[in-house]
C-alpha atoms as a PDB file:
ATOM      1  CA  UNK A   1       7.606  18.009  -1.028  1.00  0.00           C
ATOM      2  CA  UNK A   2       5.248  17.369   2.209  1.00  0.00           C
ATOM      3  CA  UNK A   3       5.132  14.805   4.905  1.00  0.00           C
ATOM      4  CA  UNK A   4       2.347  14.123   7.037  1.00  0.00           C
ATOM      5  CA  UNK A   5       2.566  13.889  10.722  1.00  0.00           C
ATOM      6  CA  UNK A   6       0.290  12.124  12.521  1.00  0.00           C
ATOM      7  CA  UNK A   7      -0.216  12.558  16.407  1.00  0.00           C
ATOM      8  CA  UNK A   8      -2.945   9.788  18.182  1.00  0.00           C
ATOM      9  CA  UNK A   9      -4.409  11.035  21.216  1.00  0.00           C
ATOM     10  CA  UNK A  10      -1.508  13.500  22.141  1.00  0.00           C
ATOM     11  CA  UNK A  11      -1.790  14.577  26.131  1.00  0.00           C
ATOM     12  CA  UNK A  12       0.631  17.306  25.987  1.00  0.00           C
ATOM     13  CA  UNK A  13      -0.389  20.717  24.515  1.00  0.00           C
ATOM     14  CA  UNK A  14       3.344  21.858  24.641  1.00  0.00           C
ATOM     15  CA  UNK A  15       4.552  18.999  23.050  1.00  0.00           C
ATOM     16  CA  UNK A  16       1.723  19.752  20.109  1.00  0.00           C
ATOM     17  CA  UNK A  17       2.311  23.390  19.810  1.00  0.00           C
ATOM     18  CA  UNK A  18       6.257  22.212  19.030  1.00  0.00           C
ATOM     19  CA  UNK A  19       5.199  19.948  16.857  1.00  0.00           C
ATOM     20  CA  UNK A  20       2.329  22.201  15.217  1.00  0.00           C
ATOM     21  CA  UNK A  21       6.162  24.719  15.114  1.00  0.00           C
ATOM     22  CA  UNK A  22       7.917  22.507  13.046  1.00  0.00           C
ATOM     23  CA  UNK A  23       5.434  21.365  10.503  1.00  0.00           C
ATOM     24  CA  UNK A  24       5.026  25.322  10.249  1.00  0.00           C
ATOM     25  CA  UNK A  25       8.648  25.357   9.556  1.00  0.00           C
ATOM     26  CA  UNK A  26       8.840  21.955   6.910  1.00  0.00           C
ATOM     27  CA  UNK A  27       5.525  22.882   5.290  1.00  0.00           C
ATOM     28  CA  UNK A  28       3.831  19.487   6.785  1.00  0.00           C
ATOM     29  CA  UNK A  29       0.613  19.021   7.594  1.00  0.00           C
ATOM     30  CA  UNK A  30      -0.586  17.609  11.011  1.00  0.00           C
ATOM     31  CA  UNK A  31      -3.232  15.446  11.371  1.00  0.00           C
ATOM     32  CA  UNK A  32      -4.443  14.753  15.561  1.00  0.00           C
ATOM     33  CA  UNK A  33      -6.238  12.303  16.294  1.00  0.00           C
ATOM     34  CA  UNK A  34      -8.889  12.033  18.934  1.00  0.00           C
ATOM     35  CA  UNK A  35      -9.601  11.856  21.845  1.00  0.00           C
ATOM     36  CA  UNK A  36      -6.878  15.092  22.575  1.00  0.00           C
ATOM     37  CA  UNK A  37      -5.480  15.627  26.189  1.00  0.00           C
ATOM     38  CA  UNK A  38      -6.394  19.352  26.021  1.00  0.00           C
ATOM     39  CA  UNK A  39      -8.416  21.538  24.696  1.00  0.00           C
ATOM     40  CA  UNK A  40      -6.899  23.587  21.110  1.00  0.00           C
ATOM     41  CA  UNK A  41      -7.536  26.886  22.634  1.00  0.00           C
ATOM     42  CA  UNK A  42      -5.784  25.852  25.671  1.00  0.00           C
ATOM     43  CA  UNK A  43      -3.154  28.897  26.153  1.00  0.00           C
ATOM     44  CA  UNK A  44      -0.045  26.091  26.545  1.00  0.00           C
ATOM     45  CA  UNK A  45      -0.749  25.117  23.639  1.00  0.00           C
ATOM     46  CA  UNK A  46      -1.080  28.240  21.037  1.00  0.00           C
ATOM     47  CA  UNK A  47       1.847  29.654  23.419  1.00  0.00           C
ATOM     48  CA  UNK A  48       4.135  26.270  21.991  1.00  0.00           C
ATOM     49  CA  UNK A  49       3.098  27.079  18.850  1.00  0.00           C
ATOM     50  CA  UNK A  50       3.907  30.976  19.024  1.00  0.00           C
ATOM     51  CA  UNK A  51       2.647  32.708  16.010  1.00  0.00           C
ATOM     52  CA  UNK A  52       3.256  29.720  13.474  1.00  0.00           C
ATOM     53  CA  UNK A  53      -0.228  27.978  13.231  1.00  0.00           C
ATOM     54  CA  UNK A  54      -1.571  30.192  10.748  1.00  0.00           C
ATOM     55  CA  UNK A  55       1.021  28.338   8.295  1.00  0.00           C
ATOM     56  CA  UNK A  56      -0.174  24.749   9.647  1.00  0.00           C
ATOM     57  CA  UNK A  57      -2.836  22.789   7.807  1.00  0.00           C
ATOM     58  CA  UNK A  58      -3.943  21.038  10.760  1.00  0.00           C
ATOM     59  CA  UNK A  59      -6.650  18.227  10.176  1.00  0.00           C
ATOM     60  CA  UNK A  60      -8.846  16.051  13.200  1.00  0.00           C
ATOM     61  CA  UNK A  61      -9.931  12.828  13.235  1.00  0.00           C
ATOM     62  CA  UNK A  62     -11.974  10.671  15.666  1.00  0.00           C
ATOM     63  CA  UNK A  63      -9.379   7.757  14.843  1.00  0.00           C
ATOM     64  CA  UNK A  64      -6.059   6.116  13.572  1.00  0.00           C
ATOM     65  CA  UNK A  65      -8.562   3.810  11.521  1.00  0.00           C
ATOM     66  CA  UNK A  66     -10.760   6.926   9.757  1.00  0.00           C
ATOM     67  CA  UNK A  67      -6.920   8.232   8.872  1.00  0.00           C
ATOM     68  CA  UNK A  68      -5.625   5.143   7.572  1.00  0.00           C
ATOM     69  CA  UNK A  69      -9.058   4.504   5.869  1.00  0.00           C
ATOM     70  CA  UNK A  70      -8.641   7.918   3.801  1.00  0.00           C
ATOM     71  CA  UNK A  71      -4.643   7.620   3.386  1.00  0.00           C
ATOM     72  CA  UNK A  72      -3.459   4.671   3.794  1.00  0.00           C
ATOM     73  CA  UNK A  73      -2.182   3.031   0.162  1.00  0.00           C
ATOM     74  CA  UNK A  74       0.171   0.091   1.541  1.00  0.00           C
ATOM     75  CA  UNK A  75       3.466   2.127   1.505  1.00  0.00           C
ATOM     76  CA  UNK A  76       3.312   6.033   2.847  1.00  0.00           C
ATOM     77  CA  UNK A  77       2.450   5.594   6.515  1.00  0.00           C
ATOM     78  CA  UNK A  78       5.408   4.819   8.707  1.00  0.00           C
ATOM     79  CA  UNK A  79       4.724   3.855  12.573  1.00  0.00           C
ATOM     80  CA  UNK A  80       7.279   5.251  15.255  1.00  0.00           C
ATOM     81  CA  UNK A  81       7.762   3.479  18.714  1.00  0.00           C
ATOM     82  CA  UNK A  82      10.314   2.420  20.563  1.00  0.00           C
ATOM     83  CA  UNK A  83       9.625  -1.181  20.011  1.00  0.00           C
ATOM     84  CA  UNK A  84       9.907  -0.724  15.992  1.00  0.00           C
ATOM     85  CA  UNK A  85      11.611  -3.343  13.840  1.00  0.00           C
ATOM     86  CA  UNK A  86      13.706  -0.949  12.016  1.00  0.00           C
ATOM     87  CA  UNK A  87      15.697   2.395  12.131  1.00  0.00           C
ATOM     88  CA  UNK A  88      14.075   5.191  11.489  1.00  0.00           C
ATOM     89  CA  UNK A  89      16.954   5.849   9.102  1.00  0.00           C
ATOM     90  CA  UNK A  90      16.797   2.983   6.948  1.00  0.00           C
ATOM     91  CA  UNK A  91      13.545   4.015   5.593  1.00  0.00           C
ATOM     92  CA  UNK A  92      12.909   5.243   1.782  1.00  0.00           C
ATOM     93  CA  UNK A  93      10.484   8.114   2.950  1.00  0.00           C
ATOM     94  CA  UNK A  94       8.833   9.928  -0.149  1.00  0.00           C
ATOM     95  CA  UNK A  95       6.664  12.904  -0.705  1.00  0.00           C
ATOM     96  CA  UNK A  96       3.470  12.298   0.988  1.00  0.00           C
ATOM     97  CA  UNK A  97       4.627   9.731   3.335  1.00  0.00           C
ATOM     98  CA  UNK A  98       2.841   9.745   6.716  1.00  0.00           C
ATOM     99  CA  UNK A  99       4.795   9.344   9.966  1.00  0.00           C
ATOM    100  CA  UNK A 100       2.635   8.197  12.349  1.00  0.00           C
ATOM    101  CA  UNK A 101       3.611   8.853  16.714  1.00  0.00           C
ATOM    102  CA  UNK A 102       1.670   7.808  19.777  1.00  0.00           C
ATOM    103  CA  UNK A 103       0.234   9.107  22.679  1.00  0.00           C
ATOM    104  CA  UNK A 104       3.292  10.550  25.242  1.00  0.00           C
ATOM    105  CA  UNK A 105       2.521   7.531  28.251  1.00  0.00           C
ATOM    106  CA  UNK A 106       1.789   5.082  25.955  1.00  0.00           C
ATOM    107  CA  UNK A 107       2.651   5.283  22.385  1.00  0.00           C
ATOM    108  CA  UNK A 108       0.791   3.268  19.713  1.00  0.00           C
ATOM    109  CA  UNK A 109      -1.151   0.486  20.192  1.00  0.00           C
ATOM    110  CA  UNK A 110      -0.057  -2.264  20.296  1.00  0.00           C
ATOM    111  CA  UNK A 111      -2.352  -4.496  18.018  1.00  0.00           C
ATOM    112  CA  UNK A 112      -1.589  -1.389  15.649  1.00  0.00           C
ATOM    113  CA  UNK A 113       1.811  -1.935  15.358  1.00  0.00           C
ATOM    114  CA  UNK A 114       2.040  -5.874  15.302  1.00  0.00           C
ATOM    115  CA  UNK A 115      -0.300  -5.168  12.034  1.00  0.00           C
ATOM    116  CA  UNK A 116       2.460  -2.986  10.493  1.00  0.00           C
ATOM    117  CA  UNK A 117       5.597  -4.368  12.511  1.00  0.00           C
ATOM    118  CA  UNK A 118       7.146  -4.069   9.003  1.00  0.00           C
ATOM    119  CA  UNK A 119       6.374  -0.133   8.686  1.00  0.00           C
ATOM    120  CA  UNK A 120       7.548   0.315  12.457  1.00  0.00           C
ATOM    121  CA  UNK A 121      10.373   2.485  13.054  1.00  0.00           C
ATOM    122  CA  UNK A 122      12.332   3.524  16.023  1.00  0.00           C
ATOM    123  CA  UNK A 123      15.083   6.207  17.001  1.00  0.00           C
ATOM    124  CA  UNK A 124      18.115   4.256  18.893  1.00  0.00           C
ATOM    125  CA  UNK A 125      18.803   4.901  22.229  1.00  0.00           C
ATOM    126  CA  UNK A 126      21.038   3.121  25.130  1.00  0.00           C
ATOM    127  CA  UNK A 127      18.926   0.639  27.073  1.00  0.00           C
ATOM    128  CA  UNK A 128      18.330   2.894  30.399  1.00  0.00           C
ATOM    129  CA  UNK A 129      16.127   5.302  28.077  1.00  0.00           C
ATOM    130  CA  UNK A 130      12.269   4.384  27.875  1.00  0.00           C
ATOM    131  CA  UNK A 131      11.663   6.986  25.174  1.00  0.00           C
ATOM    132  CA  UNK A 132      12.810  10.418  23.932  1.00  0.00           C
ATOM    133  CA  UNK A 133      10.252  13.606  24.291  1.00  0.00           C
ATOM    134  CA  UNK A 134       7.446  13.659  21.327  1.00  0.00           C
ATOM    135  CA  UNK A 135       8.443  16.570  19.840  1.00  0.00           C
ATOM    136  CA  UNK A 136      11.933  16.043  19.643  1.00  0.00           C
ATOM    137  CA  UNK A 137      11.164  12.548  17.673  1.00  0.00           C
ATOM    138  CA  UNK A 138       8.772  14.165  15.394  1.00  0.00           C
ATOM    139  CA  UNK A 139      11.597  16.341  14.504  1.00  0.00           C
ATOM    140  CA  UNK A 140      14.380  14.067  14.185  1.00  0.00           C
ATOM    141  CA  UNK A 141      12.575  11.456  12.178  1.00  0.00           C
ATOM    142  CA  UNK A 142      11.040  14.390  10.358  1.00  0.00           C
ATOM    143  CA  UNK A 143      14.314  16.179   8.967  1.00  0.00           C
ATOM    144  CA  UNK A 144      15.640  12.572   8.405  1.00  0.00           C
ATOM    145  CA  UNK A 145      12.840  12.412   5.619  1.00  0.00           C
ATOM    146  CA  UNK A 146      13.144  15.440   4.107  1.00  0.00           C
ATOM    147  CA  UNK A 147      16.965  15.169   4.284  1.00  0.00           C
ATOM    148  CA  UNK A 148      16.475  12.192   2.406  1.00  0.00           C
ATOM    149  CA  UNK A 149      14.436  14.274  -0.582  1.00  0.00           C
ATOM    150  CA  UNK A 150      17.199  16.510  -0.583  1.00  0.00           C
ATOM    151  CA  UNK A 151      15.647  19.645   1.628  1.00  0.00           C
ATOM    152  CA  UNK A 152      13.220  20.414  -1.677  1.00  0.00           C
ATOM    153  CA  UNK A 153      11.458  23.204  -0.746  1.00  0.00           C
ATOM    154  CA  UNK A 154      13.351  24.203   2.510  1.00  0.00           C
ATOM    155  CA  UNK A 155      15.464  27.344   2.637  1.00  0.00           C
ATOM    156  CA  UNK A 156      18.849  26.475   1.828  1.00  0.00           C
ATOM    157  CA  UNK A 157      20.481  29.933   0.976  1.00  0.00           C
ATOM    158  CA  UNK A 158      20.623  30.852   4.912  1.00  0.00           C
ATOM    159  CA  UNK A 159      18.239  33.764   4.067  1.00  0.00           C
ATOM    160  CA  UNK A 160      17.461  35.833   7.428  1.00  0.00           C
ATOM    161  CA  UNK A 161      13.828  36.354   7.964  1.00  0.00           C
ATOM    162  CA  UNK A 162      14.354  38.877  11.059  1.00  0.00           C
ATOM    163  CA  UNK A 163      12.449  36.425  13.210  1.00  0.00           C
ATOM    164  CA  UNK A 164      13.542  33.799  15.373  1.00  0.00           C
ATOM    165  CA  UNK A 165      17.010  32.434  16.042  1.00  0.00           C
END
C-alpha cells in the first residue's frame, strides 16, 4: 500500500522536512511542486527531515497541472483545504490515492478546487481556527487513509528499532 502526497509551492522547509519524516515512516512518496519557498539543501530543511530522506522517493514538478496530467485518472487525487465540501474522513482512500495540500498562507487555488469541489476535503475545526499547521494535516489525513487499508504494510507488532521514540 502507498499514498501520494502532494505539496504545491510549500514555503516552509520545516514543515517539508516533517512531512518528507512521515512519508519516510508510511512508505509514501512526495511529490513538491514548484515554485518551492526554499532551497532543498537548505539546513532547516534536511534538519526536519533528520536522517529519513534516504527512504523518501521524492519527485518535482513545475506544476499541479504537469502532476495531474501524469496521475490524475478521475478518482485517486483528493484536494485538502479548509473550505472542502467533505470530511476528510468520509473518503474511500485506496492504494495509490493522491492527497493533494496547498501552499502554508494560501492553500490551493482556488479555481483548482471549485474544479474538484467534489474531491475537496477538510479536517474540522471550531470556527476561531483559520487552519491547522501543514504537517500536522498531512499526517492526520494521511494515517486516516492508511487506517482505512487496514495499516498494510506498517509495523504493527510494536517491534523496537533502537531509534526514535
Amino acid at each position: 500500500m502507498k499514498f501520494n502526497i502532494v505539496l504545491v509551492e510549500p514555503e516552509i522547509p520545516q514543515n517539508t522536512g516533517n512531512i518528507a519524516r512521515t512519508c519516510a515512516a508510511t512508505g509514501s512518496d512526495l511529490h513538491l511542486v514548484r515554485p518551492l519557498g526554499f532551497d532543498t539543501s537548505d539546513k532547516m530543511l534536511k534538519r526536519a527531515g533528520l536522517d529519513y530522506w534516504q527512504f523518501v522517493n521524492v519527485y518535482y514538478y513545475d506544476s499541479i497541472e504537469e502532476v495531474m496530467d501524469k496521475f490524475f485518472d478521475g478518482t485517486n487525487f483528493y484536494f485538502l483545504s479548509t473550505k472542502g465540501k467533505r470530511v476528510y474522513s468520509d473518503a474511500d482512500f485506496k492504494d495509490g490515492d493522491f492527497l493533494v495540500f496547498g501552499k502554508e498562507t494560501r492553500g490551493l487555488n482556488e479555481l483548482l478546487l471549485e474544479k474538484y469541489y467534489d474531491k475537496t476535503l477538510r479536517i474540522p475545526m471550531i470556527g476561531e481556527t483559520r487552519s491547522l499547521n501543514l504537517s500536522n494535516s498531512v499526517a492526520i489525513v494521511l494515517y486516516e487513509a492508511i487506517r482505512k487499508n487496514g495499516f498494510d504494510a506498517l509495523n504493527l507488532e510494536g517491534e523496537l528499532t533502537g531509534r526514535g521514540y
